[in-house]
PDB file of N, CA and C in Angstrom:
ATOM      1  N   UNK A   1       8.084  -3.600   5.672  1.00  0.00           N
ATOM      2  CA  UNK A   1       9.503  -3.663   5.892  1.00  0.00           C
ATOM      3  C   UNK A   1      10.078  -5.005   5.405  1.00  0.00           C
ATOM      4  N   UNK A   2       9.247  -6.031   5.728  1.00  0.00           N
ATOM      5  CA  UNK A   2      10.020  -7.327   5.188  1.00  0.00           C
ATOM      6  C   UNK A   2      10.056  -7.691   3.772  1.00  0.00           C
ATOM      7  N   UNK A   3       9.114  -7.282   2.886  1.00  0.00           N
ATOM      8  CA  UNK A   3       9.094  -6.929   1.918  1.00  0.00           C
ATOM      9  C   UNK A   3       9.829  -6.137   0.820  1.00  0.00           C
ATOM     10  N   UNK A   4      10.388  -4.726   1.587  1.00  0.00           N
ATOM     11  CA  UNK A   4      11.333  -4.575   0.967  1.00  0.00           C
ATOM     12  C   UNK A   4      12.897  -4.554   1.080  1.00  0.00           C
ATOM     13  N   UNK A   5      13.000  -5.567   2.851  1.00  0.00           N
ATOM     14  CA  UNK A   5      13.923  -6.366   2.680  1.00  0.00           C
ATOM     15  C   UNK A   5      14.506  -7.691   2.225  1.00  0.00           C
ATOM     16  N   UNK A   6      13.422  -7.838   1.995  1.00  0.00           N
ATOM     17  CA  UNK A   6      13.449  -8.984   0.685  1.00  0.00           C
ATOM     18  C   UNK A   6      13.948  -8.558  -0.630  1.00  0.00           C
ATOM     19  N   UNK A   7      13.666  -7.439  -1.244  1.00  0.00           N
ATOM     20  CA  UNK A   7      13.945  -7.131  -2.911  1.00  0.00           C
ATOM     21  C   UNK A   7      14.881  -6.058  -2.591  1.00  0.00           C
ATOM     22  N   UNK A   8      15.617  -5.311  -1.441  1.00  0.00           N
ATOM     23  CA  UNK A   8      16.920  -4.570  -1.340  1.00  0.00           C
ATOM     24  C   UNK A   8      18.178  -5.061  -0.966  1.00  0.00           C
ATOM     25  N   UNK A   9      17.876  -5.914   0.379  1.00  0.00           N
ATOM     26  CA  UNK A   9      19.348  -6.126   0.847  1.00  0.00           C
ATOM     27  C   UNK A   9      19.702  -7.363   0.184  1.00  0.00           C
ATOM     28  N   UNK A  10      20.821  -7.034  -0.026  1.00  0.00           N
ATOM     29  CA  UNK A  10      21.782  -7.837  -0.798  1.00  0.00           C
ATOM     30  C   UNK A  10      21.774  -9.667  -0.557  1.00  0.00           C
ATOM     31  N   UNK A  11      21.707 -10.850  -1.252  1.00  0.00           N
ATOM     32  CA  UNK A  11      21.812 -11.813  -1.061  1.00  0.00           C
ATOM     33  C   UNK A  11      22.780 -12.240   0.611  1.00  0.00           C
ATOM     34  N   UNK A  12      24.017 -11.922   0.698  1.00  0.00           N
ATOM     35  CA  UNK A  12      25.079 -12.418   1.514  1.00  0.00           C
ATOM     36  C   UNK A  12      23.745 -11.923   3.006  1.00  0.00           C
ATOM     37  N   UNK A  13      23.142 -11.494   3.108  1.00  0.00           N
ATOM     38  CA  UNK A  13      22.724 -10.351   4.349  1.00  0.00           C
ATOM     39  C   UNK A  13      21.248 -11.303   4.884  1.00  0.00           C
ATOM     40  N   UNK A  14      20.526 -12.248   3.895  1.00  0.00           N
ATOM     41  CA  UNK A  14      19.392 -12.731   4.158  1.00  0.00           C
ATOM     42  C   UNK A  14      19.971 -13.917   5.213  1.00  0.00           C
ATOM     43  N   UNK A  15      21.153 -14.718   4.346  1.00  0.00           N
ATOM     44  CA  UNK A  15      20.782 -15.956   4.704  1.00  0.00           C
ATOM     45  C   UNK A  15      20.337 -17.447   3.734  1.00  0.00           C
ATOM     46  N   UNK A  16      19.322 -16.837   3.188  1.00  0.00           N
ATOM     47  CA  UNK A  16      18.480 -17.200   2.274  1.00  0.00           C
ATOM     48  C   UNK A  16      19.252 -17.804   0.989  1.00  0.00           C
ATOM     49  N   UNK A  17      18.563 -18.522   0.064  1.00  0.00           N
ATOM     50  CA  UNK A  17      18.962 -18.614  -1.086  1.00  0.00           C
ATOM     51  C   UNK A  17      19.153 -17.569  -2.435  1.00  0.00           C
ATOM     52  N   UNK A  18      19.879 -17.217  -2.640  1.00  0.00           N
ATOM     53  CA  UNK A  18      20.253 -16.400  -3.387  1.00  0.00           C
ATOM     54  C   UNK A  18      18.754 -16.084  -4.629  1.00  0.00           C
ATOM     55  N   UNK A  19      18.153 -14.558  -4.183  1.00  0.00           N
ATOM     56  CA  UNK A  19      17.225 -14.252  -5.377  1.00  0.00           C
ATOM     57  C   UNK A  19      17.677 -12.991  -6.204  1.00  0.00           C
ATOM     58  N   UNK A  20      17.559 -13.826  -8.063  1.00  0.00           N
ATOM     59  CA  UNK A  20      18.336 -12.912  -8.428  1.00  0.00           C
ATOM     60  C   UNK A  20      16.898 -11.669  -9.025  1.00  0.00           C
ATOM     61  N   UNK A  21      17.528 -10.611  -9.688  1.00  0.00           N
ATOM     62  CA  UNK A  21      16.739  -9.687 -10.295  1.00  0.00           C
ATOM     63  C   UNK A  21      15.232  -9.862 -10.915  1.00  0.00           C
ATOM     64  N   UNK A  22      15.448 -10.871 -11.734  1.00  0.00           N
ATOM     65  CA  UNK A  22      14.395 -11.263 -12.554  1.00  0.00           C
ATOM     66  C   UNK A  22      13.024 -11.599 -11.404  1.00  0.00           C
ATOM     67  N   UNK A  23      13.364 -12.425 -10.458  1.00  0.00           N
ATOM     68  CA  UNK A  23      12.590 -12.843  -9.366  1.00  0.00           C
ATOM     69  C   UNK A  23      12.022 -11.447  -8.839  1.00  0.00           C
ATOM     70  N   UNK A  24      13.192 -10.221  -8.539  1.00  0.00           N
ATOM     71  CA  UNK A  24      12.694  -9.570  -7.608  1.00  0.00           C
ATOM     72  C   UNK A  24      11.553  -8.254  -8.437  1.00  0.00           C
ATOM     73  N   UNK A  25      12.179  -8.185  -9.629  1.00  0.00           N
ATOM     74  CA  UNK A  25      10.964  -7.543 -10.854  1.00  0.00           C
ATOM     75  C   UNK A  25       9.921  -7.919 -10.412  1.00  0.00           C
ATOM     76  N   UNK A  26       9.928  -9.288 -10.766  1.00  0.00           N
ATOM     77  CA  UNK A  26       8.364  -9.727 -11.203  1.00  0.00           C
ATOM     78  C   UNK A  26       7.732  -9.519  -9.842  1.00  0.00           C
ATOM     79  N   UNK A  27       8.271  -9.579  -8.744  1.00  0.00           N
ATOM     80  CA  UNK A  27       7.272  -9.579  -7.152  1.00  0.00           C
ATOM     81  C   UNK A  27       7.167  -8.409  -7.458  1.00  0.00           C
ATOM     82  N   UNK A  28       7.974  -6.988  -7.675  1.00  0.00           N
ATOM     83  CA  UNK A  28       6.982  -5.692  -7.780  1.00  0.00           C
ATOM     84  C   UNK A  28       6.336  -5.464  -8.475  1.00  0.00           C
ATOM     85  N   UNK A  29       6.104  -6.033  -9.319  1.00  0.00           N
ATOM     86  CA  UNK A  29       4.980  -5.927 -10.206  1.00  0.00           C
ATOM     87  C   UNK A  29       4.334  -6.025  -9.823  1.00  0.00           C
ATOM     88  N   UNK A  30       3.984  -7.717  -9.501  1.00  0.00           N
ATOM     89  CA  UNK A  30       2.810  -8.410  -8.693  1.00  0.00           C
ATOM     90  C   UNK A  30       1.897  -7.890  -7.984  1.00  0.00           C
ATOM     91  N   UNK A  31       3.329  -7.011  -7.427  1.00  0.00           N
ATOM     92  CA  UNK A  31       2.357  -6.415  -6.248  1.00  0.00           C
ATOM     93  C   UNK A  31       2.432  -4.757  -6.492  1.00  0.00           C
ATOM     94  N   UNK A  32       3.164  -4.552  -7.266  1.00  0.00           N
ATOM     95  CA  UNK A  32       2.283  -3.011  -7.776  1.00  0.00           C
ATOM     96  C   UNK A  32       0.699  -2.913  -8.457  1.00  0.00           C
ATOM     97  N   UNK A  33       0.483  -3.876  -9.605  1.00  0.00           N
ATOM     98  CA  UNK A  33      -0.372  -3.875  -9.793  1.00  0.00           C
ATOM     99  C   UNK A  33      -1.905  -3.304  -8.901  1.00  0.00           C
ATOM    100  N   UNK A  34      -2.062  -4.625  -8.151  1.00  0.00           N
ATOM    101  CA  UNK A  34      -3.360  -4.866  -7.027  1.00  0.00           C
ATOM    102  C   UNK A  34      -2.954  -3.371  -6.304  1.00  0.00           C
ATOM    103  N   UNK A  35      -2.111  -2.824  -5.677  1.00  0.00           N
ATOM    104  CA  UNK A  35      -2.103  -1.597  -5.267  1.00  0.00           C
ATOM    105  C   UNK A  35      -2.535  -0.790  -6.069  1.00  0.00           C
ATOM    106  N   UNK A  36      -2.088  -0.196  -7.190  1.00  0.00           N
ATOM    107  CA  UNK A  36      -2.576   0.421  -7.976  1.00  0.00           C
ATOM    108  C   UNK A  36      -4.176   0.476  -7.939  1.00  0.00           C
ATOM    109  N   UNK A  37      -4.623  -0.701  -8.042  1.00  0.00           N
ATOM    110  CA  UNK A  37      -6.032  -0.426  -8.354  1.00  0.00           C
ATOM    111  C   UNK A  37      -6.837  -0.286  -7.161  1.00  0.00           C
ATOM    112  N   UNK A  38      -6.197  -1.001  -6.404  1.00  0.00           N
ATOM    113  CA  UNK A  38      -7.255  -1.153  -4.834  1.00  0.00           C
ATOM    114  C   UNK A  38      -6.653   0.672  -4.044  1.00  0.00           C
ATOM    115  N   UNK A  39      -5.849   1.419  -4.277  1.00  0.00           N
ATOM    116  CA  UNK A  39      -5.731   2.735  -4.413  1.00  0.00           C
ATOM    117  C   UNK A  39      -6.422   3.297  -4.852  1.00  0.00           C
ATOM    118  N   UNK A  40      -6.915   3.109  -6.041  1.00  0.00           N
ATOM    119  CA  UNK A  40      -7.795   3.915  -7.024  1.00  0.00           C
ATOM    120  C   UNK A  40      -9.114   3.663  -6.875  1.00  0.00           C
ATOM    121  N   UNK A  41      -9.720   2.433  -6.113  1.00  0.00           N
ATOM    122  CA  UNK A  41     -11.045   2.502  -5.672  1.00  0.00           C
ATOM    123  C   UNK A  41     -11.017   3.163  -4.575  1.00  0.00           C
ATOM    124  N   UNK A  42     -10.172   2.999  -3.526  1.00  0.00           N
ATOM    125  CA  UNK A  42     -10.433   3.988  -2.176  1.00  0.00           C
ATOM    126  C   UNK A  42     -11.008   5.265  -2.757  1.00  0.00           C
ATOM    127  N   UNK A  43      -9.308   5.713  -3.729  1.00  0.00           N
ATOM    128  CA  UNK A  43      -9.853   7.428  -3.238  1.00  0.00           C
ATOM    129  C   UNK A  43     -10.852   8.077  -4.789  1.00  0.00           C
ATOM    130  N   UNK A  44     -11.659   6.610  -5.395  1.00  0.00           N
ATOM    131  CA  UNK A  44     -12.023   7.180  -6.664  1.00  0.00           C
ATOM    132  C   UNK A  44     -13.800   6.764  -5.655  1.00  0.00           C
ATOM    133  N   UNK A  45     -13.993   6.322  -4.964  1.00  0.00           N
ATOM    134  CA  UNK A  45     -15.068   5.744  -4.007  1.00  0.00           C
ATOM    135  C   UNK A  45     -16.014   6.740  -3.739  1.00  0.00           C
ATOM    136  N   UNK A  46     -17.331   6.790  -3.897  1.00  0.00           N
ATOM    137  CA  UNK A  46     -18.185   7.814  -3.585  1.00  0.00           C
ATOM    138  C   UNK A  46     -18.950   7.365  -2.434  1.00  0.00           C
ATOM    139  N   UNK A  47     -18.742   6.846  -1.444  1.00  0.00           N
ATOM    140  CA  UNK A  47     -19.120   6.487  -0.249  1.00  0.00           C
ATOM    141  C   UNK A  47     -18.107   6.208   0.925  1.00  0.00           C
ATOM    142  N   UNK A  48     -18.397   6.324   2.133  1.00  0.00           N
ATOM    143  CA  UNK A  48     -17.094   5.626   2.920  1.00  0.00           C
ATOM    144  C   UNK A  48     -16.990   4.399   2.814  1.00  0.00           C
ATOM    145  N   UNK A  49     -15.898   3.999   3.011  1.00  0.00           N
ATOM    146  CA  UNK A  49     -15.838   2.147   3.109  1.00  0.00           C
ATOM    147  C   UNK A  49     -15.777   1.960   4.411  1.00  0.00           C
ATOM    148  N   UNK A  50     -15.156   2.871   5.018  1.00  0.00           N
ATOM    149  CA  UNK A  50     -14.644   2.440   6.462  1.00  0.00           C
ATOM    150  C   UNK A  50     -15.666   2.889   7.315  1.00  0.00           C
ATOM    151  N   UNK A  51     -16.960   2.143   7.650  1.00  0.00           N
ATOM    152  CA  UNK A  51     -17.923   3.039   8.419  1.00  0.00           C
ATOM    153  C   UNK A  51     -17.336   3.111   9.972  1.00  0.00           C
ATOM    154  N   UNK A  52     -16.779   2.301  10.311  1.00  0.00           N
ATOM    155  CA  UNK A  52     -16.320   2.131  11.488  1.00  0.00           C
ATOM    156  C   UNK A  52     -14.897   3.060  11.651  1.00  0.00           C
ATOM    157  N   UNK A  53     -14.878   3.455  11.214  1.00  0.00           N
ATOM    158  CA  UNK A  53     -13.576   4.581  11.197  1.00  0.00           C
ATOM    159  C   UNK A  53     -14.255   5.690  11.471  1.00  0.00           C
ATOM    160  N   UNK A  54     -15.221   6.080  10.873  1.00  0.00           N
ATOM    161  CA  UNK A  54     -15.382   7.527  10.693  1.00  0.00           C
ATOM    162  C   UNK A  54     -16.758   7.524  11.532  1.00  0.00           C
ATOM    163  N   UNK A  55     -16.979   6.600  12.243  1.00  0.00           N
ATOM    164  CA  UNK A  55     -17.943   6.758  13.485  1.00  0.00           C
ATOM    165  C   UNK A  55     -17.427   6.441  14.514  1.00  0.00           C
ATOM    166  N   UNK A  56     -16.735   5.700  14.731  1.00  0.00           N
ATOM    167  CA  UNK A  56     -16.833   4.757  15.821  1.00  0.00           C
ATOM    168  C   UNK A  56     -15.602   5.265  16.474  1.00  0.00           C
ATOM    169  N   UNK A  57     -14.699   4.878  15.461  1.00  0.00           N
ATOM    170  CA  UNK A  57     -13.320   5.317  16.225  1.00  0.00           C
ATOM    171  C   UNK A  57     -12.394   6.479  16.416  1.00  0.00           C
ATOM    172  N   UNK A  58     -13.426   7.649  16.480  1.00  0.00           N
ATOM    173  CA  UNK A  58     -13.111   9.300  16.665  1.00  0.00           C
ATOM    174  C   UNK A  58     -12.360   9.607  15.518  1.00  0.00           C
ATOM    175  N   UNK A  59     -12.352  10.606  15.182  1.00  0.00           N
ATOM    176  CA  UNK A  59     -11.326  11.462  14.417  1.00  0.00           C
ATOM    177  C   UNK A  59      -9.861  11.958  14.877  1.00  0.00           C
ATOM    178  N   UNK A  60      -9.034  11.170  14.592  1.00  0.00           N
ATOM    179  CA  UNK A  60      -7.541  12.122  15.241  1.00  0.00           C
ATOM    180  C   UNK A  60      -7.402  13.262  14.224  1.00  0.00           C
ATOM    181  N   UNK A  61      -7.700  14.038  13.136  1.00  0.00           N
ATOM    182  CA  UNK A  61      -7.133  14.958  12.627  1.00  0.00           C
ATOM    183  C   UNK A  61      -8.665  15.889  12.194  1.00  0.00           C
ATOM    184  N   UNK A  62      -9.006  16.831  11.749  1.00  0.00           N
ATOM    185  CA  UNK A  62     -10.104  17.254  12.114  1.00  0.00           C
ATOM    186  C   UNK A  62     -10.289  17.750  10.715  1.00  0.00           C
ATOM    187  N   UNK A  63     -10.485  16.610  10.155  1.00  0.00           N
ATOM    188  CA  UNK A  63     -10.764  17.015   8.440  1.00  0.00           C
ATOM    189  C   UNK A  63     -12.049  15.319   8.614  1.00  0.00           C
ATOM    190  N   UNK A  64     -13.031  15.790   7.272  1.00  0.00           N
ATOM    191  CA  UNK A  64     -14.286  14.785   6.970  1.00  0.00           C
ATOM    192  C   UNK A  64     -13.680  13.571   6.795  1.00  0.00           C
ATOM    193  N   UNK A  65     -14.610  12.702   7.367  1.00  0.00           N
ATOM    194  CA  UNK A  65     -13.911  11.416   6.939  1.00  0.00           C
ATOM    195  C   UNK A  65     -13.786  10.828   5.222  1.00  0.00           C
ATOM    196  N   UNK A  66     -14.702  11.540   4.409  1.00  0.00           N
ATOM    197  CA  UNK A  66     -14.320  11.665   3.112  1.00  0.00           C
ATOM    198  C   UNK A  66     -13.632  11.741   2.980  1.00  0.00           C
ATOM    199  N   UNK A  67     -12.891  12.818   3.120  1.00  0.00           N
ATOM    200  CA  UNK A  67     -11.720  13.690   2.417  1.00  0.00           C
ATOM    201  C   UNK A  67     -10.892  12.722   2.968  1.00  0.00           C
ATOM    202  N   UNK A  68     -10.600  12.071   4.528  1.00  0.00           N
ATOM    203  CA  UNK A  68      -9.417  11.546   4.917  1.00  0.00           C
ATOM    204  C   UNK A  68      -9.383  10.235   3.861  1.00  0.00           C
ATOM    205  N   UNK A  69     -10.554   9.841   3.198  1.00  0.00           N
ATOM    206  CA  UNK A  69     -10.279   8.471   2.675  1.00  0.00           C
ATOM    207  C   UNK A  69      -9.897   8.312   1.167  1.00  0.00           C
ATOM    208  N   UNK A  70     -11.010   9.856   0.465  1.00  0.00           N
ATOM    209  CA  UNK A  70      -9.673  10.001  -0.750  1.00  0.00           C
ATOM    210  C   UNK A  70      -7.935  10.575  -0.051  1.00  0.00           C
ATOM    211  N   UNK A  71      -7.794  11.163   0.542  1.00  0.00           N
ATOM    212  CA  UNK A  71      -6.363  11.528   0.949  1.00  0.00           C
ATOM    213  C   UNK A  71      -5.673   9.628   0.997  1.00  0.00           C
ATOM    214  N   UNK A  72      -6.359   8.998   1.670  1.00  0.00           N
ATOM    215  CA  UNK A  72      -5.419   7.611   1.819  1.00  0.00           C
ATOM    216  C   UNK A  72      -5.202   7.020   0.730  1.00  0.00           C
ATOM    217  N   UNK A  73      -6.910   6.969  -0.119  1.00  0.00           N
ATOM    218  CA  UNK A  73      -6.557   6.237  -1.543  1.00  0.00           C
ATOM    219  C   UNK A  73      -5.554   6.695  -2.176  1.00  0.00           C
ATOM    220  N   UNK A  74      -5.639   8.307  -2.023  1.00  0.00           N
ATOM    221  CA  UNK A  74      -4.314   8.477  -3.499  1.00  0.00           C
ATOM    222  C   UNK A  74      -2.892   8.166  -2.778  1.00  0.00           C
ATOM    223  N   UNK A  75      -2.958   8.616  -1.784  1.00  0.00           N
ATOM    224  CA  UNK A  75      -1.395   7.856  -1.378  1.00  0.00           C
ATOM    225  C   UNK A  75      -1.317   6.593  -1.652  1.00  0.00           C
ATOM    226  N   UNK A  76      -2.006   5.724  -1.151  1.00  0.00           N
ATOM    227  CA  UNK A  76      -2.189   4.359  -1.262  1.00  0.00           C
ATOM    228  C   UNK A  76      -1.844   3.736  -2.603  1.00  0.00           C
ATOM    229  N   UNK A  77      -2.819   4.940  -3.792  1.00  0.00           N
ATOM    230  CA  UNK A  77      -2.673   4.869  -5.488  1.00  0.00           C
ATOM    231  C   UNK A  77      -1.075   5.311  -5.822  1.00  0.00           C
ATOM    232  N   UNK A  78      -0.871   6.042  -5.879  1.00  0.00           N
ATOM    233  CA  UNK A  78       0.458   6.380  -6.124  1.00  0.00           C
ATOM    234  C   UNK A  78       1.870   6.053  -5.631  1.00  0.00           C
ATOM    235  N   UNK A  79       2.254   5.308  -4.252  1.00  0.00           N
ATOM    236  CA  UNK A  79       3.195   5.398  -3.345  1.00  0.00           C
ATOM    237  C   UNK A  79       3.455   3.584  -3.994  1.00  0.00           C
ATOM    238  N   UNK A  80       4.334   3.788  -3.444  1.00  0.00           N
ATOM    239  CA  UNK A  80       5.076   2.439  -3.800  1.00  0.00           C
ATOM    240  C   UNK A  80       4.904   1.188  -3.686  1.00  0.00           C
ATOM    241  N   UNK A  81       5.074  -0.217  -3.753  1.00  0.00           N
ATOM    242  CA  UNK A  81       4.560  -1.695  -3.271  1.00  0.00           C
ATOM    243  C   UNK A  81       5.207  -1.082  -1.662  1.00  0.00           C
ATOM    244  N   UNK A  82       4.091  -2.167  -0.885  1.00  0.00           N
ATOM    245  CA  UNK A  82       4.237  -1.942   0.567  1.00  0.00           C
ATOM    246  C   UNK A  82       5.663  -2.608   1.132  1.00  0.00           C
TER     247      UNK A  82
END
């Protein structure tokens, strides 16, 4: 959330020093990038990463913990800077 109230609401609304466009490009980039890829290892991953997820801390939805962790990567891969 603070994040992308940083690069939406309007200068007058922060407070802050005025950031113009060019500034707010380059931070999504920045940070599209590393998403992009750290997305694409989750759900491209042939092992769990999260062992402690998918033992330890029960299942709330009743699908493999595989499947739940490609399901996160590709959201994760595809969906927007956080």
């Amino acid at each position: 959330m603070l994040f992308w109230w940083l690069i939406v609401v309007p200068e007058k609304y922060t407070g802050l020093k005025p950031l113009g466009y060019g500034p707010r490009i380059i931070m999504l980039w920045a940070i599209m990038l590393p998403q992009i890829a750290i997305g694409a290892y989750i759900a491209l991953s042939s092992t769990i990463l999260y062992t402690s997820y998918s033992s330890v801390c029960g299942r709330a939805w009743p699908i493999a913990p595989m499947t739940d962790q490609d399901i996160g990567g590709l959201i994760t891969w595809g969906s927007p800077p956080p």
